[in-house]
Protein backbone atom coordinates (compact mmCIF):
# COMPACT_ATOMS: atom_id res chain seq x y z
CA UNK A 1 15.85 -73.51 57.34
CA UNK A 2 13.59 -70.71 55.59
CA UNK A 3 16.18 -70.58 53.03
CA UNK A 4 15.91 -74.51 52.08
CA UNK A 5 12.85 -74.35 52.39
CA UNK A 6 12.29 -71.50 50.07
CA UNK A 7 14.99 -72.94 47.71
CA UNK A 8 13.20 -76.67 47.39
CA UNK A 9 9.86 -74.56 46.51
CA UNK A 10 11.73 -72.91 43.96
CA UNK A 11 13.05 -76.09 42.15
CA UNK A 12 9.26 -77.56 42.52
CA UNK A 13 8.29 -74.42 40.49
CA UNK A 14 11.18 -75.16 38.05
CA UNK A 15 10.07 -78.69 37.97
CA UNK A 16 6.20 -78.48 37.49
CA UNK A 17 6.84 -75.66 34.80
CA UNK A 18 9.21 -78.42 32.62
CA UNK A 19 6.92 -81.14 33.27
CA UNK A 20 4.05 -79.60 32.13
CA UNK A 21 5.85 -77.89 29.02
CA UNK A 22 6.72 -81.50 28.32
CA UNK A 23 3.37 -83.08 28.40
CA UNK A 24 2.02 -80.49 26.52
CA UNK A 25 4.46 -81.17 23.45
CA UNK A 26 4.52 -84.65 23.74
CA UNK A 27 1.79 -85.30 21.09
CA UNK A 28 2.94 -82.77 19.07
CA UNK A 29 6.35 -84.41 18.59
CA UNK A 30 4.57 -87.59 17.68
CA UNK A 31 2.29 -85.81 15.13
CA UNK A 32 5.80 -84.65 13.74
CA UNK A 33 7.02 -87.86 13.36
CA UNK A 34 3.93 -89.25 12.07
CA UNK A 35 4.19 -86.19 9.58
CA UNK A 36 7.75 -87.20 8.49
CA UNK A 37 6.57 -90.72 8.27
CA UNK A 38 3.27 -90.09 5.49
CA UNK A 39 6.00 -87.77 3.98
CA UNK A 40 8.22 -90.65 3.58
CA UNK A 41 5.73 -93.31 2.42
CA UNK A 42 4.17 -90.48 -0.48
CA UNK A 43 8.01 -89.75 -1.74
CA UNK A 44 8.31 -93.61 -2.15
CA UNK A 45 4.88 -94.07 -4.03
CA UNK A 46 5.38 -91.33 -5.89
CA UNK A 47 8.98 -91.71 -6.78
CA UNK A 48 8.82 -95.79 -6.88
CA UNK A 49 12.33 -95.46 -5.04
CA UNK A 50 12.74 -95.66 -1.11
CA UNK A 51 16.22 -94.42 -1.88
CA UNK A 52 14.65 -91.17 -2.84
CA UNK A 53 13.36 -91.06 0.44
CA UNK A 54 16.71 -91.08 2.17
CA UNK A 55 18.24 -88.72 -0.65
CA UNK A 56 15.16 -85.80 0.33
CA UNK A 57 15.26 -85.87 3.47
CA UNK A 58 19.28 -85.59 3.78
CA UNK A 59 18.56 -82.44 0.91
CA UNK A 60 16.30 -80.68 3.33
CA UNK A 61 18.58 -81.33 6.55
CA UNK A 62 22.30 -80.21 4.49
CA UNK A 63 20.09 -77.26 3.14
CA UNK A 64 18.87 -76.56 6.31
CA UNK A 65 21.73 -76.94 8.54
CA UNK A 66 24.76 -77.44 6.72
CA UNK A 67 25.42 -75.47 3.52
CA UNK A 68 26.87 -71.69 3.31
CA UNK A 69 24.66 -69.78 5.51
CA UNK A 70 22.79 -72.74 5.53
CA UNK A 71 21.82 -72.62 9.61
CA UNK A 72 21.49 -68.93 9.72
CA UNK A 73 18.54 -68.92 6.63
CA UNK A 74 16.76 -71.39 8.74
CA UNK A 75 16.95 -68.24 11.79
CA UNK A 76 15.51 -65.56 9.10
CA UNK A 77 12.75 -67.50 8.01
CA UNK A 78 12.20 -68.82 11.84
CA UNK A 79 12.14 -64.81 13.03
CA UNK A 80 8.52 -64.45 11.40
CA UNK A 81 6.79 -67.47 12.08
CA UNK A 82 7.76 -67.09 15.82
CA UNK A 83 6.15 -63.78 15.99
CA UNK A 84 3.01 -64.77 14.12
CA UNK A 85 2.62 -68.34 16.17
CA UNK A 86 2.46 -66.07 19.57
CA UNK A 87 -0.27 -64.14 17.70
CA UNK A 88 -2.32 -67.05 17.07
CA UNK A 89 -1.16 -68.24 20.29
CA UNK A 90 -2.92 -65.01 22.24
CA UNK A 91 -6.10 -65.32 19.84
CA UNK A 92 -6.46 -69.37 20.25
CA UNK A 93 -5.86 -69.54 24.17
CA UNK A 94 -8.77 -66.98 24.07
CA UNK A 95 -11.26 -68.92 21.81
CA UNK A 96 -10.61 -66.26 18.73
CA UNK A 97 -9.46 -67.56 15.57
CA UNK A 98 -7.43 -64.96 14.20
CA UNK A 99 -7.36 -66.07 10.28
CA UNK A 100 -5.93 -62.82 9.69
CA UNK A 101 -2.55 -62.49 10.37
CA UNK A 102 -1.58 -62.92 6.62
CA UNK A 103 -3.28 -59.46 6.20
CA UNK A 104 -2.05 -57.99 9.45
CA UNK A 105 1.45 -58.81 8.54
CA UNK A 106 1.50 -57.20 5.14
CA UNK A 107 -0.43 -53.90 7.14
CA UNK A 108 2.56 -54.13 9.97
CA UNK A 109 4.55 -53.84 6.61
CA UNK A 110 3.32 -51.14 5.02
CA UNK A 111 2.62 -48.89 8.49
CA UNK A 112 7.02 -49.37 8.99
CA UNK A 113 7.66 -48.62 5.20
CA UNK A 114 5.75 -45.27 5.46
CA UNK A 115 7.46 -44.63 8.95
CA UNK A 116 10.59 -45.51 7.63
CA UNK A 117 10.04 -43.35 4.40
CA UNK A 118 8.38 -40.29 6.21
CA UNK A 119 10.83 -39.12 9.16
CA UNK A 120 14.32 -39.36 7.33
CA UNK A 121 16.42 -37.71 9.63
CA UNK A 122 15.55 -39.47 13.30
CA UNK A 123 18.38 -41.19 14.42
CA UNK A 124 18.17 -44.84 15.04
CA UNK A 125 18.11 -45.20 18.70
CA UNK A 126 14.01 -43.37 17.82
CA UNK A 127 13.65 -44.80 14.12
CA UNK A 128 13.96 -47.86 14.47
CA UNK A 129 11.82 -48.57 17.68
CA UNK A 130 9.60 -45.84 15.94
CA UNK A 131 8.71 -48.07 12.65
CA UNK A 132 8.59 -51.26 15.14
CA UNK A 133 5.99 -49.01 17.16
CA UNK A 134 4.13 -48.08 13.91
CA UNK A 135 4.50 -52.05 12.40
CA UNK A 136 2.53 -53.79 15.85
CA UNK A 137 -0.24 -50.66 15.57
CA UNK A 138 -1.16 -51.06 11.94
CA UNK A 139 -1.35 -54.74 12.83
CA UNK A 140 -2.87 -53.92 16.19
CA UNK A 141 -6.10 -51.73 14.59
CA UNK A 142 -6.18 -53.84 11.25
CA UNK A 143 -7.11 -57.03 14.14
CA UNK A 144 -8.74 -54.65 16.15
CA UNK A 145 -11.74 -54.09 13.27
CA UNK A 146 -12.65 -57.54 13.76
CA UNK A 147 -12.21 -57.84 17.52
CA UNK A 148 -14.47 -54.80 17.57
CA UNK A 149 -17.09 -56.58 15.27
CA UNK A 150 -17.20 -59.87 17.31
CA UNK A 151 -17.45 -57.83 20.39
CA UNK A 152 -20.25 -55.59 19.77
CA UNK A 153 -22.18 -57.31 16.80
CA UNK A 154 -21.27 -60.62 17.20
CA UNK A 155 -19.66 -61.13 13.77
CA UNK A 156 -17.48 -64.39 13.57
CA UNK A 157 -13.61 -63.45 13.65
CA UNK A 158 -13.34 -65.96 11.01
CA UNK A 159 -15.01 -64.36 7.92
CA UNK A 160 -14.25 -61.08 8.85
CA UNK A 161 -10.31 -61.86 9.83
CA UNK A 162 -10.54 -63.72 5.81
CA UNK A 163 -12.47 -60.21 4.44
CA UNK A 164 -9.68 -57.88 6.06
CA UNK A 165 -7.02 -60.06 4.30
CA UNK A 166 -7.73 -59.33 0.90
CA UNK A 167 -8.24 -55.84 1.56
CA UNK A 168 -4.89 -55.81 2.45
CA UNK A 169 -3.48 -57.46 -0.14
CA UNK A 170 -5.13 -54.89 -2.59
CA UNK A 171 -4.39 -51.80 -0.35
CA UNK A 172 -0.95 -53.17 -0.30
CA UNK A 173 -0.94 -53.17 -3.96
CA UNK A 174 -2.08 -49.48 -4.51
CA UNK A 175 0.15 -48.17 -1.92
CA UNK A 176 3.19 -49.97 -3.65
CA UNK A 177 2.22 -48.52 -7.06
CA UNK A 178 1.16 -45.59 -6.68
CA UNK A 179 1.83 -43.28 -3.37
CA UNK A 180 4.99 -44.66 -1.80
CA UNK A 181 6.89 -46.30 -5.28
CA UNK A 182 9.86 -45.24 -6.24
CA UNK A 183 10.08 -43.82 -9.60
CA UNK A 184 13.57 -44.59 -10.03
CA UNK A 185 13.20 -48.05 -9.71
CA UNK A 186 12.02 -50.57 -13.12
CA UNK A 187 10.51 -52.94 -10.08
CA UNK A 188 7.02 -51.95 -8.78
CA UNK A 189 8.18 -51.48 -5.00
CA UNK A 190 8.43 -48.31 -2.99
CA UNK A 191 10.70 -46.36 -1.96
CA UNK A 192 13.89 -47.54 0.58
CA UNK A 193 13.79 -46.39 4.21
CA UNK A 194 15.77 -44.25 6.17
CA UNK A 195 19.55 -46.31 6.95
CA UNK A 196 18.63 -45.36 10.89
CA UNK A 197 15.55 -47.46 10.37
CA UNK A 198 16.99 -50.31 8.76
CA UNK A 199 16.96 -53.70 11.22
CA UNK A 200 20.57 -54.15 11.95
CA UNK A 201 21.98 -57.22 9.88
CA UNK A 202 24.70 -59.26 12.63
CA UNK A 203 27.62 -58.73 10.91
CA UNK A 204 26.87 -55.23 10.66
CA UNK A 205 26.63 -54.35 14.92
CA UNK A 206 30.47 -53.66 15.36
CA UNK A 207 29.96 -50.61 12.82
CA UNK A 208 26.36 -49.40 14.56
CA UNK A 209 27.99 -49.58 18.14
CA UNK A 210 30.15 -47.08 16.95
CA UNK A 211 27.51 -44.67 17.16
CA UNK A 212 27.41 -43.71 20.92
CA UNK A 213 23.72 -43.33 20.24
CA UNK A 214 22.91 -46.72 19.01
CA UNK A 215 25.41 -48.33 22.13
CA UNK A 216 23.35 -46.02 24.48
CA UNK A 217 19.82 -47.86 22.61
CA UNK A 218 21.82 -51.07 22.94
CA UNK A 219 22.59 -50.60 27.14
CA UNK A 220 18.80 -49.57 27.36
CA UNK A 221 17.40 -52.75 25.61
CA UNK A 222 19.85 -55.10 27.83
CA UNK A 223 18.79 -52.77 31.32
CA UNK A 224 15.29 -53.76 29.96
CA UNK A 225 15.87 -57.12 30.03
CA UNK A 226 17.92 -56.70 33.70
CA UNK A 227 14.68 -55.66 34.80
CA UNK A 228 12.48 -58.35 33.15
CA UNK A 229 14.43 -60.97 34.53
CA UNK A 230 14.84 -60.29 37.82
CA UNK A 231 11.09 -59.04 38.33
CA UNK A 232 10.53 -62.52 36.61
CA UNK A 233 12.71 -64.03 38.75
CA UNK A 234 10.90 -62.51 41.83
CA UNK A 235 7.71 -64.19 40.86
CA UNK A 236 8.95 -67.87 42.20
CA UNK A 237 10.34 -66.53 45.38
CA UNK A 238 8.26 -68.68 47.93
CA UNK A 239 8.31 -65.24 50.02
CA UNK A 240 6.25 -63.33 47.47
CA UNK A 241 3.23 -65.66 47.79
CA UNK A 242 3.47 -66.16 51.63
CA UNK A 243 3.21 -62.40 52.76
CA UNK A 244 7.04 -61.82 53.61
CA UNK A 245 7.63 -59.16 50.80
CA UNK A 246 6.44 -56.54 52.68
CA UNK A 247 9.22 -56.14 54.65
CA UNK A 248 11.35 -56.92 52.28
CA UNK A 249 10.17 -54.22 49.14
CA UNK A 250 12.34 -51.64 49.48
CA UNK A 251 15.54 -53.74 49.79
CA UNK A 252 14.10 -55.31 46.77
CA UNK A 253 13.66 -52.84 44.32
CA UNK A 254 17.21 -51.23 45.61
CA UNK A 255 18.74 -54.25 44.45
CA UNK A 256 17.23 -54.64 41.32
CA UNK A 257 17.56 -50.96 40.55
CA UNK A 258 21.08 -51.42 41.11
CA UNK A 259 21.24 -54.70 38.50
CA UNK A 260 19.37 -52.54 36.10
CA UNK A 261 21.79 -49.92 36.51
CA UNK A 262 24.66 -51.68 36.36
CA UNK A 263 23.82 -54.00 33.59
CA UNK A 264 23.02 -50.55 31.40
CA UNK A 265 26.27 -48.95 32.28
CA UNK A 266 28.31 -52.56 31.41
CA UNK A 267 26.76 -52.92 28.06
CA UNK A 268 27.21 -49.10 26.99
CA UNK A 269 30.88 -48.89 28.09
CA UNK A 270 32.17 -52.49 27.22
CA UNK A 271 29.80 -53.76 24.19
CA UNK A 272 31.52 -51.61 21.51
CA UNK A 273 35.20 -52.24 22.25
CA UNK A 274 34.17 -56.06 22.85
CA UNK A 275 32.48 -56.62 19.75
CA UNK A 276 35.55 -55.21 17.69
CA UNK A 277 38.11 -57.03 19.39
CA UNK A 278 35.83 -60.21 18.46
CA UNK A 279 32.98 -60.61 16.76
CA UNK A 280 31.69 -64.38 15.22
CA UNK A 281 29.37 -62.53 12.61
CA UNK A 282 31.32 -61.13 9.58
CA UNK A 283 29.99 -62.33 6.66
CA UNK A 284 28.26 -59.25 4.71
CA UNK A 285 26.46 -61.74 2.48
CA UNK A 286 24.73 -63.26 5.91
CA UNK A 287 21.00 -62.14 5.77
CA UNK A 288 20.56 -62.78 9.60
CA UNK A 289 19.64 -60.08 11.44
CA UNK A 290 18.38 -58.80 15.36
CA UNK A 291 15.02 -59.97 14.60
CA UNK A 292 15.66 -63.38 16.06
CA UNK A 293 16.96 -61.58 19.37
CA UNK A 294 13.49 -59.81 19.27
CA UNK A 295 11.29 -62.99 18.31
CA UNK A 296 12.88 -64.62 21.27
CA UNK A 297 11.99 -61.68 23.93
CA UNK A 298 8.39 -61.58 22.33
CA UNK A 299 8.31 -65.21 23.24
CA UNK A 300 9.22 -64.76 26.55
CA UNK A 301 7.15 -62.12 27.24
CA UNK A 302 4.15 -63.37 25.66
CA UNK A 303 4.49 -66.58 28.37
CA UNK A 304 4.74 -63.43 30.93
CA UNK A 305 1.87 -61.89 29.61
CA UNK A 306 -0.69 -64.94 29.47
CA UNK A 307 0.31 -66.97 32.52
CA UNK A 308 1.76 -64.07 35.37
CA UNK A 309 -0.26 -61.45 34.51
CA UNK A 310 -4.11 -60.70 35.36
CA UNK A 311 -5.10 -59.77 31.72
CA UNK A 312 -3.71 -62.85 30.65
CA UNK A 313 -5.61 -65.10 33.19
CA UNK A 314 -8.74 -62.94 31.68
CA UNK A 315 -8.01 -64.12 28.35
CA UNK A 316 -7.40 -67.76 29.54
CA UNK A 317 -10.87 -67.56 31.09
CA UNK A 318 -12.62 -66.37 28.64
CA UNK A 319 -11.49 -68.39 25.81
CA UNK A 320 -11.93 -71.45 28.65
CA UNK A 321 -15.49 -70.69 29.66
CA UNK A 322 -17.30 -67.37 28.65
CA UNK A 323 -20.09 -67.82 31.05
CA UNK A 324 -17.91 -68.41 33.69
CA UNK A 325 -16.32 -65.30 32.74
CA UNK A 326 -18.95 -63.05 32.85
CA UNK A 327 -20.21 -64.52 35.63
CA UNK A 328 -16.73 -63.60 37.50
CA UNK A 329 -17.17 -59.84 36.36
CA UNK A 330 -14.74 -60.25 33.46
CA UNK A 331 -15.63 -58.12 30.42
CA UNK A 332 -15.86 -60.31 27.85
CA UNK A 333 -15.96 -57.35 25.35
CA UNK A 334 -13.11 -55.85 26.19
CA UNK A 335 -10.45 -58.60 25.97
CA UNK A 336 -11.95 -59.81 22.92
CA UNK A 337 -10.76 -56.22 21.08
CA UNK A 338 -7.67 -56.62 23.28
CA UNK A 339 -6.81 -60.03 22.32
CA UNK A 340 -7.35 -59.83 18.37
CA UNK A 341 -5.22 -56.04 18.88
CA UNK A 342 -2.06 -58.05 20.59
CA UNK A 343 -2.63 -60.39 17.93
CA UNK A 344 -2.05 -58.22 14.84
CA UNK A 345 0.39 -56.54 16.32
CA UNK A 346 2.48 -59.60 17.00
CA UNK A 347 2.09 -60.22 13.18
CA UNK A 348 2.48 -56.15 12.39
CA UNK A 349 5.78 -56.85 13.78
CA UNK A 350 6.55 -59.72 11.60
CA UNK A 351 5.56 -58.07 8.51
CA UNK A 352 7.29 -55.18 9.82
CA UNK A 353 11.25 -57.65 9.98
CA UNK A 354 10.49 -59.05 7.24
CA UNK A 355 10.28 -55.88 5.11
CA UNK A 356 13.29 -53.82 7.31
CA UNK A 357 15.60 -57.06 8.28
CA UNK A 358 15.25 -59.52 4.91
CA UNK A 359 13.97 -57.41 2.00
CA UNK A 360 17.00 -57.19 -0.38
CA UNK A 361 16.08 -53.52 -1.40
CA UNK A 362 14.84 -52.26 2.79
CA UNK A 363 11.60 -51.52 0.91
CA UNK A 364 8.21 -52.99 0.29
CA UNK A 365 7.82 -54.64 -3.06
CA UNK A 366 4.82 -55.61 -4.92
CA UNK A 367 5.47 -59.82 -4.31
CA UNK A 368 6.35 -59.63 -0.63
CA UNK A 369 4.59 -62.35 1.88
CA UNK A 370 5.36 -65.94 0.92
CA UNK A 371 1.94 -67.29 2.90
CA UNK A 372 3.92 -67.11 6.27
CA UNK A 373 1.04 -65.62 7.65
CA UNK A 374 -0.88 -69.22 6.83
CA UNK A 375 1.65 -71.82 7.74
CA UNK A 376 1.59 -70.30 10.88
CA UNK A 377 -1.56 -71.54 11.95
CA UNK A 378 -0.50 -74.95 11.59
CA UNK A 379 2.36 -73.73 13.78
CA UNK A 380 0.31 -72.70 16.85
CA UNK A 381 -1.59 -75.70 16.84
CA UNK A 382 1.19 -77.81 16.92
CA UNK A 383 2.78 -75.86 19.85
CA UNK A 384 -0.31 -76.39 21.32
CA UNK A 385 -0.01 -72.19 21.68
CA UNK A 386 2.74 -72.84 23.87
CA UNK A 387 5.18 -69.89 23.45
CA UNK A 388 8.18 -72.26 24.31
CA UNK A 389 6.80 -74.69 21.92
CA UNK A 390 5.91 -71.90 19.07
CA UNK A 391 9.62 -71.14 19.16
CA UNK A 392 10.42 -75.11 18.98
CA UNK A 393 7.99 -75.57 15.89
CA UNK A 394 9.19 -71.79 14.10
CA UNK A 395 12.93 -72.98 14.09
CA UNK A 396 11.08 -76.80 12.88
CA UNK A 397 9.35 -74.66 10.38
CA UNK A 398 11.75 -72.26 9.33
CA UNK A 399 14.40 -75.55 8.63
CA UNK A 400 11.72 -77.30 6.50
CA UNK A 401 11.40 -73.89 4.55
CA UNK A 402 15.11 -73.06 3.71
CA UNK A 403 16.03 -76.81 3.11
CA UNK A 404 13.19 -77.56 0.82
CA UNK A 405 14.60 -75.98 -2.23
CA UNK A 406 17.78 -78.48 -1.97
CA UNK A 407 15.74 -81.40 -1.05
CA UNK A 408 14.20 -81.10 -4.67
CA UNK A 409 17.66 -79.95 -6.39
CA UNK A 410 19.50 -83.35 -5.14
CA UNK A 411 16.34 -85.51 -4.97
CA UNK A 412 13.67 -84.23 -7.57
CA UNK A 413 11.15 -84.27 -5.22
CA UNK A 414 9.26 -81.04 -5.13
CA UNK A 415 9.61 -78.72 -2.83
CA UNK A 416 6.17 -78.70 -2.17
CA UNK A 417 5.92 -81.84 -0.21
CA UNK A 418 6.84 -79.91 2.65
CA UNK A 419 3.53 -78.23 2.59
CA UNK A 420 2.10 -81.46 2.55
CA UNK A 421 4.10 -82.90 5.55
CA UNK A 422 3.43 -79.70 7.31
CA UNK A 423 -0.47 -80.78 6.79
CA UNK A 424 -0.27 -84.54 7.76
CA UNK A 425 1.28 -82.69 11.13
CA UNK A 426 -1.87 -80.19 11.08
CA UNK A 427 -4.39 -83.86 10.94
CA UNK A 428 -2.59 -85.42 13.47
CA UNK A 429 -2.41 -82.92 15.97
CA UNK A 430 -6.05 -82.33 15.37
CA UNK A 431 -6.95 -85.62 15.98
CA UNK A 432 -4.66 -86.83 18.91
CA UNK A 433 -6.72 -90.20 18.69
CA UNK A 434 -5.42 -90.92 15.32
CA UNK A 435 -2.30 -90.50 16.47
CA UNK A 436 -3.05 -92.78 20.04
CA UNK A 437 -4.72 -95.59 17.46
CA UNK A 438 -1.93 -95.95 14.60
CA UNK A 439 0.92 -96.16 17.72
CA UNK A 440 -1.57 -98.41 19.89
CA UNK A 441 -1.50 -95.56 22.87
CA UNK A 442 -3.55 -96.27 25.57
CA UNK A 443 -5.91 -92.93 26.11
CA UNK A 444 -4.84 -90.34 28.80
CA UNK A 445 -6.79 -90.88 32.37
CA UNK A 446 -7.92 -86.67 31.91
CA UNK A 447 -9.32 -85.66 29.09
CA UNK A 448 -6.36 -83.20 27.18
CA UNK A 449 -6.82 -78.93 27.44
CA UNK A 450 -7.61 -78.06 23.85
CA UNK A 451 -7.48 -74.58 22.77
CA UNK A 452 -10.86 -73.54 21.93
CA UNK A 453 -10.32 -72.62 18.31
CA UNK A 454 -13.68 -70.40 17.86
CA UNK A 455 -16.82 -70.02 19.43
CA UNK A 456 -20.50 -70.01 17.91
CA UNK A 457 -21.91 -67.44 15.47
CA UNK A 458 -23.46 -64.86 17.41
């Protein structure tokens, strides 16, 4: 009977966890539509023709979706915006407004370029996490000036989150031309990293599994995630919350030592035969690349982080109620430089992709952001800094971005109506009563849980 028992409480778990992911998106899926809709009705003004309406939107969906490489460009330029959502995500669920992440992603860049540059002859299995490592830390301490400002002085993350960004951009522009370049090149960008620290393209895994020491990093990463998921796992077991895991501890961890183990072992002996007897990825032109494997684990462990954790109930709190807070002996201080350092390094990372996964030359060139760093706050909001919903909106996001340049080849519409659709979304989220008035809603019974976007000066 315990066993029903604990199995019905387990489905309830499953069951409250998708309803509430639901209602939480639910306006946001309406603002998108909504979005679409003013998108629709300004092509028509504009272009006197509701044909053109159908002939845009088809442009962006076949350039999104269906042409050569088509669905894969849509999963590059997803990769960044997922990691940057989750950092506004952190920030917003704990009333900071982290404007910065434009800035913190070109720093993430730049830290990973020097890494990449400086040690040439680590091999990959320490490279590349290395340059990841040094990517999230420049982000980390480029957010953590601000954090560090709000905390102690009061400062509003706002203006100094916008300050830090162009002193990016301009640091970013003297490192480019003058220290790291590469006088061999006629483009201002700086020298290419090592090969070891290179993010692995998809198509190009059968030839880095060769390496015994890249299918040993490989068997590590997937043991990792062995772990994660049963330890995850063991947080909806009924017994864990009634008291009966005592008992039960040491059988526990035996058995999930065991997984670990044998999940490492499985993936170092059988990935690299497997993946050249088969392997779906061989086009060397494809741009996609292991980034999207890590976007998705970041998501996953950023819902880990804020909702099973205790720090991330202390950022809930304090971006809930502050006075509360400090009333409950949080320190408010503390998780405020905490929060805006996860923050940047979530977009550190980004930066840090974009420049070893994407770049055409693996180096940092003069022109390198494309404003990811902004359309990502649009992003979070819309998820309503849900990190299931972030990863909805990125891959809504990143399709809107890699089919807009066909929507205005086969329509002549400009490309940049997607930045105005993606703003119409940004109004309507922000004002769920618009969006309850123009589709005659009747208003919720409880009052929604809006992130508190920032708090008073001072």
């Amino acid at each position: 009977m315990s066993s029903i028992a604990e199995g019905r409480a387990a489905r309830t778990d499953w069951r409250a966890i998708l309803l509430r992911t639901l209602d939480v998106l639910s306006m946001p899926a309406l603002a998108m539509l909504l979005g679409f809709l003013g998108g629709a009705i300004i092509i028509w003004i504009t272009s006197g023709s509701i044909e053109t309406i159908g002939a845009a939107y088809a442009g962006m969906i076949n350039g999104a979706f269906f042409k050569q490489r088509g669905f894969s460009e849509t999963l590059v330029a997803m990769t960044p915006y997922v990691f940057l959502g989750l950092g506004l995500a952190i920030g917003f669920k704990a009333g900071l407004f982290n404007i910065g992440v434009e800035g913190q992603f070109y720093i993430g860049a730049i830290s990973a370029v020097w890494t990449g540059i400086a040690f040439p002859g680590l091999p990959a299995i320490i490279h590349l996490p290395l340059v990841i490592l040094a990517g999230a830390l420049g982000g980390a301490i480029w957010a953590g000036i601000p954090g560090f400002l709000k905390a102690r002085t009061g400062a509003h993350e706002v203006i100094t989150t916008m300050m830090m960004n162009y002193i990016a951009f301009r640091f970013a522009e003297l490192v480019v031309s003058l220290p790291l370049r590469d006088p061999l090149s006629t483009a201002v960008q700086t020298l290419r990293v090592s090969p070891n620290a290179e993010l692995w393209s998809l198509w190009q895994i059968p030839e880095r599994l060769s390496d015994p020491l890249n299918a040993l990093g490989v068997a590590l990463f997937f043991a990792l995630g062995a772990f994660v998921i049963a330890r995850w796992r063991a947080s909806f077991d009924p017994s864990t919350r009634s008291g009966q895991a005592f008992a039960q501890d040491a059988r526990r961890r035996a058995v999930v030592g065991g997984i670990v183990l044998a999940t490492g072992v499985i993936a170092f002996l059988a990935l690299p035969p497997l993946v050249k007897i088969g392997w779906l990825f061989n086009d060397k032109y494809d741009r996609l690349h292991i980034g999207i494997i890590l976007a998705l684990a970041a998501a996953a462990a950023v819902w880990w982080l804020m909702y099973k954790t205790t720090l991330g109930f202390e950022m809930r709190t304090v971006g809930a109620n502050p006075n509360a807070a400090r009333y409950a002996g949080i320190n408010i201080s503390r998780n405020i430089i905490l929060t805006m350092a996860l923050s940047g390094a979530l977009a550190g990372i980004a930066g840090t992709i974009e420049v070893l996964g994407v770049s055409i030359c693996r180096c940092l060139p003069l022109f390198f952001s494309s404003g990811y760093g902004f359309d990502s706050i649009a992003l979070a909001l819309l998820a309503k800094n849900n990190p299931l919903g972030i990863v909805g909106g990125a891959f809504l996001w990143g399709a809107m971005r890699n089919g807009a340049d066909l929507m205005e080849l086969n329509s002549g519409v400009s490309k940049y109506i997607i930045s105005l659709i993606q703003g119409l979304v940004l109004l309507f989220v922000a004002a769920p009563a618009v969006v309850r008035y123009l589709l005659r809603m009747r208003a919720p019974s409880q009052a929604e849980a809006e992130a508190p976007l920032t708090r008073g000066w001072g």
